[in-house]
Protein backbone atom coordinates (compact mmCIF):
# COMPACT_ATOMS: atom_id res chain seq x y z
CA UNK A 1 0.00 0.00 0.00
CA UNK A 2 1.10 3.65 -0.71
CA UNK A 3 -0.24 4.49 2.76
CA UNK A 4 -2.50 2.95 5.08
CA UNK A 5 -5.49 5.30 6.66
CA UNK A 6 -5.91 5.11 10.55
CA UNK A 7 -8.96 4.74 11.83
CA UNK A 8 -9.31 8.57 12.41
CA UNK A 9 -8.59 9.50 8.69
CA UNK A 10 -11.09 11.62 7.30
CA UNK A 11 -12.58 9.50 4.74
CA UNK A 12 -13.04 11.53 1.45
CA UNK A 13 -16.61 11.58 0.28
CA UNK A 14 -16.14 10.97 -3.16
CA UNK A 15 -14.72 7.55 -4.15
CA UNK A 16 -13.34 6.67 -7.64
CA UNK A 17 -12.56 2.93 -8.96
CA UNK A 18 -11.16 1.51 -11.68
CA UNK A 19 -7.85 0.87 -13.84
CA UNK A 20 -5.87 4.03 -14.35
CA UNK A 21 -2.49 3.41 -17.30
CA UNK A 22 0.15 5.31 -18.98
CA UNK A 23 -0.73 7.00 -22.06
CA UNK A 24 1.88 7.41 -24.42
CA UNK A 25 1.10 9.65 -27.58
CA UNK A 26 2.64 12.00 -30.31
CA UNK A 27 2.09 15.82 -29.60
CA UNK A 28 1.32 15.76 -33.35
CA UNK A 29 0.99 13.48 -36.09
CA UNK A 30 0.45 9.88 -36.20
CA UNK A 31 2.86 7.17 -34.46
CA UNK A 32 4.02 6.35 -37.70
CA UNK A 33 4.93 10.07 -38.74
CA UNK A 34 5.98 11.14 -35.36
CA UNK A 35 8.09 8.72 -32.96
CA UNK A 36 8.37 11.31 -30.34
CA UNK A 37 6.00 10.35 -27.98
CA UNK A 38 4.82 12.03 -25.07
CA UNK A 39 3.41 10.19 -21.74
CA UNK A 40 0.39 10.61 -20.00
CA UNK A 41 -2.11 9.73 -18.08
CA UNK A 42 -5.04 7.70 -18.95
CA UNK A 43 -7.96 5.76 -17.05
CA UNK A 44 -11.88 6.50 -17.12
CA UNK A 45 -12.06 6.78 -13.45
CA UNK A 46 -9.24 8.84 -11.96
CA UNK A 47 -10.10 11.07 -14.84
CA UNK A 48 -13.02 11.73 -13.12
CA UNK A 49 -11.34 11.54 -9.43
CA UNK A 50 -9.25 14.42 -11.29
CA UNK A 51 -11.96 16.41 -12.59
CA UNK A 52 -13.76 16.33 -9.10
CA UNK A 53 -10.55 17.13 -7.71
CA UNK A 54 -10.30 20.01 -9.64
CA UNK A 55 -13.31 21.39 -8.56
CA UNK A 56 -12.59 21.26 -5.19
CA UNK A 57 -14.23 17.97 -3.90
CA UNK A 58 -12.31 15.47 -1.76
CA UNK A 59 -12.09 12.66 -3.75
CA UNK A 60 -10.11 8.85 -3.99
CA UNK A 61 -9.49 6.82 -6.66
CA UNK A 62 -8.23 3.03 -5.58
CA UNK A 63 -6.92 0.95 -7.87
CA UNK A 64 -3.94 -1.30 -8.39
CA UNK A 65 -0.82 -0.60 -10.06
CA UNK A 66 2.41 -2.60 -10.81
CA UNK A 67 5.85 -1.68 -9.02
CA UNK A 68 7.15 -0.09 -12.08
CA UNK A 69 7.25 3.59 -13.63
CA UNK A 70 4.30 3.87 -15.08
CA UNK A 71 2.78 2.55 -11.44
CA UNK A 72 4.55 5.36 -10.16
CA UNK A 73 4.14 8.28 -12.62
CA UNK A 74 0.11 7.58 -12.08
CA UNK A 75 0.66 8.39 -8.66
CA UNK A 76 2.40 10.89 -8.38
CA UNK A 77 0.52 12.53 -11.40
CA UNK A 78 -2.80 12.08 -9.37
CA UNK A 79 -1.41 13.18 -6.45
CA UNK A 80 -0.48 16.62 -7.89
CA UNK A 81 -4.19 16.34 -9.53
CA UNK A 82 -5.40 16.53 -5.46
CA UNK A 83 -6.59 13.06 -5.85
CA UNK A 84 -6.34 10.70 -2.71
CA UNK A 85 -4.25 7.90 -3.00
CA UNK A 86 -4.76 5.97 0.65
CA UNK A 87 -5.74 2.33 -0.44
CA UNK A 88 -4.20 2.02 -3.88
CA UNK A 89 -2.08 -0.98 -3.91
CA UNK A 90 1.14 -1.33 -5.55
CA UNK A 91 1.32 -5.37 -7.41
CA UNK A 92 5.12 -6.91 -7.28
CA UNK A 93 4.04 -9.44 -9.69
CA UNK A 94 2.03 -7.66 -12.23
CA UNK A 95 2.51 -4.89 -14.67
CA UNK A 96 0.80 -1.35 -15.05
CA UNK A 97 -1.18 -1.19 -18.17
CA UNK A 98 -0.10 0.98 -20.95
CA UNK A 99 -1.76 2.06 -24.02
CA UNK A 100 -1.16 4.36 -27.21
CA UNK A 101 -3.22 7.07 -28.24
CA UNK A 102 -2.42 6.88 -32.68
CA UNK A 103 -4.39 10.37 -34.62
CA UNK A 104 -4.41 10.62 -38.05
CA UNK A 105 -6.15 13.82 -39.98
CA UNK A 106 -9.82 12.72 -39.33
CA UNK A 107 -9.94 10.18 -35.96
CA UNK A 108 -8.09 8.62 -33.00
CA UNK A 109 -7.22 4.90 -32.52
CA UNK A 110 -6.28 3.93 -29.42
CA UNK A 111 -4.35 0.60 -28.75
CA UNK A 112 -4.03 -0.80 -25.52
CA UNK A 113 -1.60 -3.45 -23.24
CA UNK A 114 -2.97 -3.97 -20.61
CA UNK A 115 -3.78 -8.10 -20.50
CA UNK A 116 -2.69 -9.38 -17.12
CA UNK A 117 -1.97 -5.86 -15.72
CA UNK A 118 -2.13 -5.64 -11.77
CA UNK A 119 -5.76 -3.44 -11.73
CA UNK A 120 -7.27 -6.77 -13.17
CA UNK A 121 -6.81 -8.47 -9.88
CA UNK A 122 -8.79 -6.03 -8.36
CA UNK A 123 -11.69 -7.91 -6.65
CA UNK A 124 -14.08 -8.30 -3.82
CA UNK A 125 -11.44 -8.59 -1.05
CA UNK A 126 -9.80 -5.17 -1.70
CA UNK A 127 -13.16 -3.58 -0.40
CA UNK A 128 -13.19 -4.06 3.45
CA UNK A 129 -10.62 -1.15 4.10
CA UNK A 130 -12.62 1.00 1.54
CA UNK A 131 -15.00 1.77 4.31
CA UNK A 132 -18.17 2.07 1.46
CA UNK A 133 -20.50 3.00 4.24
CA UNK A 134 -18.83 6.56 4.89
CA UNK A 135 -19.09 7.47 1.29
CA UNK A 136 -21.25 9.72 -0.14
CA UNK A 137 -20.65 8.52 -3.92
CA UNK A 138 -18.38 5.41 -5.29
CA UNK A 139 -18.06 6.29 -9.21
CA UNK A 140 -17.26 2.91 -11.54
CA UNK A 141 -17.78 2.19 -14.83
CA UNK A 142 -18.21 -0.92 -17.46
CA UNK A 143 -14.48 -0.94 -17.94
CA UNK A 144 -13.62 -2.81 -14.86
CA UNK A 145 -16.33 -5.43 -15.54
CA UNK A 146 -14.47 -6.60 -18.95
CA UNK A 147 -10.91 -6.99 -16.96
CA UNK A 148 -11.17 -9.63 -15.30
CA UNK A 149 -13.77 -12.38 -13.58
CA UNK A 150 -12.55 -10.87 -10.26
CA UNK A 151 -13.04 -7.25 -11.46
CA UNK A 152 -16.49 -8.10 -12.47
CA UNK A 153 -16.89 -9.82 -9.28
CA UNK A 154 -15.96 -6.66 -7.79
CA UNK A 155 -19.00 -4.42 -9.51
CA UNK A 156 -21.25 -6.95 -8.50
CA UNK A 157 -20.30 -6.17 -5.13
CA UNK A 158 -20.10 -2.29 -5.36
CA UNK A 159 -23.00 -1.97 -7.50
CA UNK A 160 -25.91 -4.80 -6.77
CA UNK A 161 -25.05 -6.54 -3.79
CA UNK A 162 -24.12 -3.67 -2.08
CA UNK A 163 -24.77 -3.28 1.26
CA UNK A 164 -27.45 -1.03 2.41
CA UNK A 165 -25.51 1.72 4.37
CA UNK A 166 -23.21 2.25 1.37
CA UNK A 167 -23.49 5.49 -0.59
CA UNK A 168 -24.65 6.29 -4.11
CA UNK A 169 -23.09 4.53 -6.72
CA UNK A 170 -22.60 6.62 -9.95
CA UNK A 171 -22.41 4.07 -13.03
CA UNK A 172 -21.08 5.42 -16.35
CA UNK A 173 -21.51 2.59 -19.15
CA UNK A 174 -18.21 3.24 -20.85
CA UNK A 175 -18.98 -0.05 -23.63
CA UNK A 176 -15.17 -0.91 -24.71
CA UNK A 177 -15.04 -2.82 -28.00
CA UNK A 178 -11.74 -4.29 -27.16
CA UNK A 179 -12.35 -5.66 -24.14
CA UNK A 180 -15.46 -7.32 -25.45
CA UNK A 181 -18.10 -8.52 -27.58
CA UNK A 182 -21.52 -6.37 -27.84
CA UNK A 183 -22.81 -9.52 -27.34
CA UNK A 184 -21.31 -10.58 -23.77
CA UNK A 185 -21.36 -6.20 -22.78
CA UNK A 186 -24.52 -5.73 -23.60
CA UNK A 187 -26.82 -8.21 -20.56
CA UNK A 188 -23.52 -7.30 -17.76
CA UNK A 189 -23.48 -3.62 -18.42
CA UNK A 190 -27.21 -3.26 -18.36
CA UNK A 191 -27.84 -5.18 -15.52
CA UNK A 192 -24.80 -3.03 -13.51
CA UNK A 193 -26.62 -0.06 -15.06
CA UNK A 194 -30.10 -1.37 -13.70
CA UNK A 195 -28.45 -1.47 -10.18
CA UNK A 196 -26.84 2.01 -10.06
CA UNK A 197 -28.14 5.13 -8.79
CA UNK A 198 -26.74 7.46 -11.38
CA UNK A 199 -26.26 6.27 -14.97
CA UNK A 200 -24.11 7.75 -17.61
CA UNK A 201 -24.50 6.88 -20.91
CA UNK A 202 -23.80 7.76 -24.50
CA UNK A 203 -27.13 7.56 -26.82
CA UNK A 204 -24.84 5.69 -30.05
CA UNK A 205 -23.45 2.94 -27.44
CA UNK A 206 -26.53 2.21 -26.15
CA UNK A 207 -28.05 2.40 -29.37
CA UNK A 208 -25.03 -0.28 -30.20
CA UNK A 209 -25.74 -2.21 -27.05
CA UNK A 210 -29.41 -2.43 -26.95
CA UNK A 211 -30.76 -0.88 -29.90
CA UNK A 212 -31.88 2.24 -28.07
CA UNK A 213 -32.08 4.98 -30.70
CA UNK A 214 -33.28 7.70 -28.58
CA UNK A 215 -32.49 8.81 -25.19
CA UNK A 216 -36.51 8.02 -24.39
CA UNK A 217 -35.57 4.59 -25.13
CA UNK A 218 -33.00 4.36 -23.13
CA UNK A 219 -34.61 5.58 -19.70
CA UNK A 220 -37.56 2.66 -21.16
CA UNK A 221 -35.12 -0.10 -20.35
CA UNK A 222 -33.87 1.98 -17.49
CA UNK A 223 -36.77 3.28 -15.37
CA UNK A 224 -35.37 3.04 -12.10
CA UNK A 225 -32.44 5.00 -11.90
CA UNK A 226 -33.23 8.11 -9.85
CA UNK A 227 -30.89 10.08 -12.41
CA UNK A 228 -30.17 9.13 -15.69
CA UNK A 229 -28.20 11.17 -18.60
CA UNK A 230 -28.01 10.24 -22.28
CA UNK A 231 -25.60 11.48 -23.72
CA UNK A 232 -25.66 12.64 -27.77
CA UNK A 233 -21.69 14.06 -28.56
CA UNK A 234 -22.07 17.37 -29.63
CA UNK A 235 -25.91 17.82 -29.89
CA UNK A 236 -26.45 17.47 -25.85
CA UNK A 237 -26.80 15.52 -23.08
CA UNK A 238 -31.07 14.61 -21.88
CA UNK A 239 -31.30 14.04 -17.86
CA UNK A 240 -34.05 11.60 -16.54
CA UNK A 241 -35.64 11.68 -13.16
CA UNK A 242 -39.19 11.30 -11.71
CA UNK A 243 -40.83 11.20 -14.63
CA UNK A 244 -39.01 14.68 -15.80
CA UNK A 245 -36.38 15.08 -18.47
CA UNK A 246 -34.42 17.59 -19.47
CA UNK A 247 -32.23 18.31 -21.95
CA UNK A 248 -29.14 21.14 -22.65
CA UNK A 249 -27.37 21.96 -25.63
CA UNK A 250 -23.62 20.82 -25.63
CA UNK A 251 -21.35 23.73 -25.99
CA UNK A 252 -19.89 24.51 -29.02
CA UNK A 253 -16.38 22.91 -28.75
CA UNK A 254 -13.43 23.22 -31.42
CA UNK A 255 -12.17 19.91 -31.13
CA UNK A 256 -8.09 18.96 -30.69
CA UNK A 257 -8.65 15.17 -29.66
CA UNK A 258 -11.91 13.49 -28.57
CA UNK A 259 -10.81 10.39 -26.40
CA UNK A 260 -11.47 11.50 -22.64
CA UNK A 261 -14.45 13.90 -22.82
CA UNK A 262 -16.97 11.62 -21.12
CA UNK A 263 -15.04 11.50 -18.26
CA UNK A 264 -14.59 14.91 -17.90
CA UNK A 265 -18.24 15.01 -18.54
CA UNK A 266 -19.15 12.72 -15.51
CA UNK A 267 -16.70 14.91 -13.29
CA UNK A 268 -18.94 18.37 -14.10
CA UNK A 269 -22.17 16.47 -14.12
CA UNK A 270 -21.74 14.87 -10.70
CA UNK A 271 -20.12 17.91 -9.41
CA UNK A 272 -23.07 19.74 -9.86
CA UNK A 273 -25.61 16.52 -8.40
CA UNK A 274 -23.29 16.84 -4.97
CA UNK A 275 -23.39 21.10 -5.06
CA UNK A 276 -27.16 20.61 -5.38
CA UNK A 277 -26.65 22.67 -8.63
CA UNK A 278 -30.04 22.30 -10.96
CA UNK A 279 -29.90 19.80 -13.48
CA UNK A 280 -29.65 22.29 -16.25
CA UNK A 281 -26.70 23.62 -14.52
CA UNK A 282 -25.19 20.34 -13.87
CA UNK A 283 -25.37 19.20 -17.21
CA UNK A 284 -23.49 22.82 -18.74
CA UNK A 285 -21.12 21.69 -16.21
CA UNK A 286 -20.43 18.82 -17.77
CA UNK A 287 -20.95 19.97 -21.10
CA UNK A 288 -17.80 22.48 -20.30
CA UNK A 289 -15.47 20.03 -18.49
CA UNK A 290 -15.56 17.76 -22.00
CA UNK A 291 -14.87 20.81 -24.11
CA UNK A 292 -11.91 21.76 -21.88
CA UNK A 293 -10.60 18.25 -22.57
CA UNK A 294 -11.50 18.51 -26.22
CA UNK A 295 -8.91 21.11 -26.45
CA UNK A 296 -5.61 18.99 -25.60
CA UNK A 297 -4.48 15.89 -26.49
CA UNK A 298 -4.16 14.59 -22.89
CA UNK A 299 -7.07 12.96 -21.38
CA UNK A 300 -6.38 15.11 -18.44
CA UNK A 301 -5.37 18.50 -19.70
CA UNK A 302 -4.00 21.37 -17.51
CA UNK A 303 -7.65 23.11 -16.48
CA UNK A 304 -9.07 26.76 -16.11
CA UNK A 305 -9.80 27.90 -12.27
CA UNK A 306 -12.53 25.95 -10.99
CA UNK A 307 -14.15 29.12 -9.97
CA UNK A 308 -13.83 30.08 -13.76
CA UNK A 309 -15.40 26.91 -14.82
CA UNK A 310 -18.20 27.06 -12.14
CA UNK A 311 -19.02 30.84 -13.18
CA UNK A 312 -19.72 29.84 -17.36
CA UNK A 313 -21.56 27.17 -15.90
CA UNK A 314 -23.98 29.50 -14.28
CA UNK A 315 -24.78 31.08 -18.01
CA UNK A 316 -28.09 30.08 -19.28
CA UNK A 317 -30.00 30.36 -22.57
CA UNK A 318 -29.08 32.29 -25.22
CA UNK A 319 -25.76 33.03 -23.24
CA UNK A 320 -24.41 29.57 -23.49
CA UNK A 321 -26.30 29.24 -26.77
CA UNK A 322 -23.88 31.86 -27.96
CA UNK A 323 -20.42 30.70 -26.53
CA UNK A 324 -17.49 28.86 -28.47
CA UNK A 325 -14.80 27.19 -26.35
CA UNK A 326 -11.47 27.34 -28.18
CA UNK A 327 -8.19 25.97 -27.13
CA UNK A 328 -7.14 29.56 -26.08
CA UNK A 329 -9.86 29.78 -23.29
CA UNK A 330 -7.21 26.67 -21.56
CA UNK A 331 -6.18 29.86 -19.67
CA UNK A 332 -8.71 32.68 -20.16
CA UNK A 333 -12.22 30.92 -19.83
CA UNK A 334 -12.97 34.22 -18.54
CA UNK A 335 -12.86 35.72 -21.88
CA UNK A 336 -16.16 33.60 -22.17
CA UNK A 337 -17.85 35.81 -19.69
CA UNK A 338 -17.39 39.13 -21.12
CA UNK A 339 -19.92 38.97 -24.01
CA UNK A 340 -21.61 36.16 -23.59
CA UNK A 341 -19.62 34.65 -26.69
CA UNK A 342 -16.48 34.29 -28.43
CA UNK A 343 -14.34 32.98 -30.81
CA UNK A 344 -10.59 32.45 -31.97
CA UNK A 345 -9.60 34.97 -34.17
């Protein structure tokens, strides 16, 4: 362990699970063009732990890592991110999963090793010390079920045989063709979705998953989740919840590298659920978190001041209506505030 909590610890409220890896990518170019690579830091979860972080919640991600660079880079990356480390376990047998982030002029392709790594041990007996029952949110997502049979044994614990003290659990789909088959996804990740409290989903994988083609259909096969958001890329994200939904416009976004903005979408979106923000305010708050990520290559880009991000948020209508994030608002969001709109000139 990296360090063990006492008893008296203050527990953080948020808690983040799931496999975190190195990211290695070209500033520019392809792989093939470019074989200067940069590294960074890459895994659905602590991106989120990173974005609550940055927002000023107190937040853990637990994981496992291998006893190896790349173990130790994610650590002390997420550490600088104001994530909590407490529980995450370092593996003396296995390796840290790596992957490589490939762009050519029109998409990304993302290629991962990661088979055997030490986060797919993860299982039911690393929960005990995780002390659930002081938690006001655990976030996971459908990666950690396709890892491993322990992993998934984990989410069954965390998210349907949970005990009934524990707090929310926040369930983003997160459907990973390489890790498996629509066909074995599809029954798991719904019935972990069916389970959860808050659900996080895109409306083309669930249309891929279980032929949902609208976000109504979607909250059809999932009624019970007290809040539920579709997702639709760049058209907007629809929230579901006692018979109520409501949708926001995404923000208009130039676009640098798309790999990473859901996270940073779940980060602003349950930001806002745990600052009792409206939903229409929560959502722009996620909305803006995955067009700050849109702008860098990074799935964890340097951010604006949280108090910056928190004030566009706050814009409604035909003020947000009328904004354009660009990558030179990375350290000016401000500008965004000042006419209700702008652009890179």
């Amino acid at each position: 362990m990296i360090r063990e909590r006492t008893a008296a610890t203050k527990v953080p409220e948020l808690l983040c699970i799931g496999e975190t890896m190195v990211l290695l990518t070209p500033d520019e170019g392809s792989l093939e063009q470019n074989r200067h690579v940069g590294i960074h830091v890459g895994g659905a979860e602590s991106n989120v732990a990173a974005g609550l972080a940055h927002l000023g919640h107190d937040v853990e991600w637990f994981s496992k890592v291998g006893n190896d660079p790349f173990g130790r880079i994610i650590c002390e990356f997420l550490r600088a991110r104001g994530v909590s480390l407490e529980n995450v376990a370092v593996d003396r047998t296995r390796p840290t999963g790596i992957y490589f982030k490939d762009r050519d002029d029109e998409d990304s392709h993302v290629y991962y090793y990661r088979s055997g790594s030490a986060a797919s041990a993860l299982g039911p007996a690393d929960l005990p010390h995780l002390r659930l029952e002081s938690r006001t949110l655990c976030h996971v997502s459908g990666i950690t079920a396709a890892l491993s049979a322990s992993a998934n044994d984990l989410m069954q614990r965390l998210v349907i045989d949970r005990n009934p003290g524990d707090g929310l659990v926040s369930f983003d789909v997160n459907y990973r063709p390489a890790l498996w088959s629509q066909a074995d996804a599809a029954p798991r990740l719904l019935e972990l979705a069916r389970g959860a409290d808050i659900v996080v989903v895109g409306r083309d994988e669930a249309q891929t998953l279980w032929g949902t083609p609208r976000a109504e259909d979607v909250r059809e096969i999932l009624p019970d989740a007290a809040h539920l958001v579709v997702k639709d890329a760049a058209i907007g994200a629809t929230h579901f919840a006692q018979g109520l939904a409501t949708f926001q416009s995404a923000l208009k976004t130039d676009v640098v590298e798309p790999v990473g903005a859901g996270d940073a979408f779940a980060a602003g979106f349950l930001s806002g659920l745990v600052r009792k923000f409206d939903i229409p305010r929560s959502l722009r708050l996620g909305h803006l978190m995955a067009g700050l990520t849109l702008q860098h290559v990074s799935d964890l880009p340097s951010m604006p001041a949280a108090e910056d991000i928190l004030a566009v948020s706050a814009v409604e209508d035909e003020g947000w209506a009328n904004m354009r994030l660009g990558p030179s608002h990375l350290n000016n969001l401000h500008l965004l505030l000042l006419k209700g709109t702008s652009h890179d000139d």
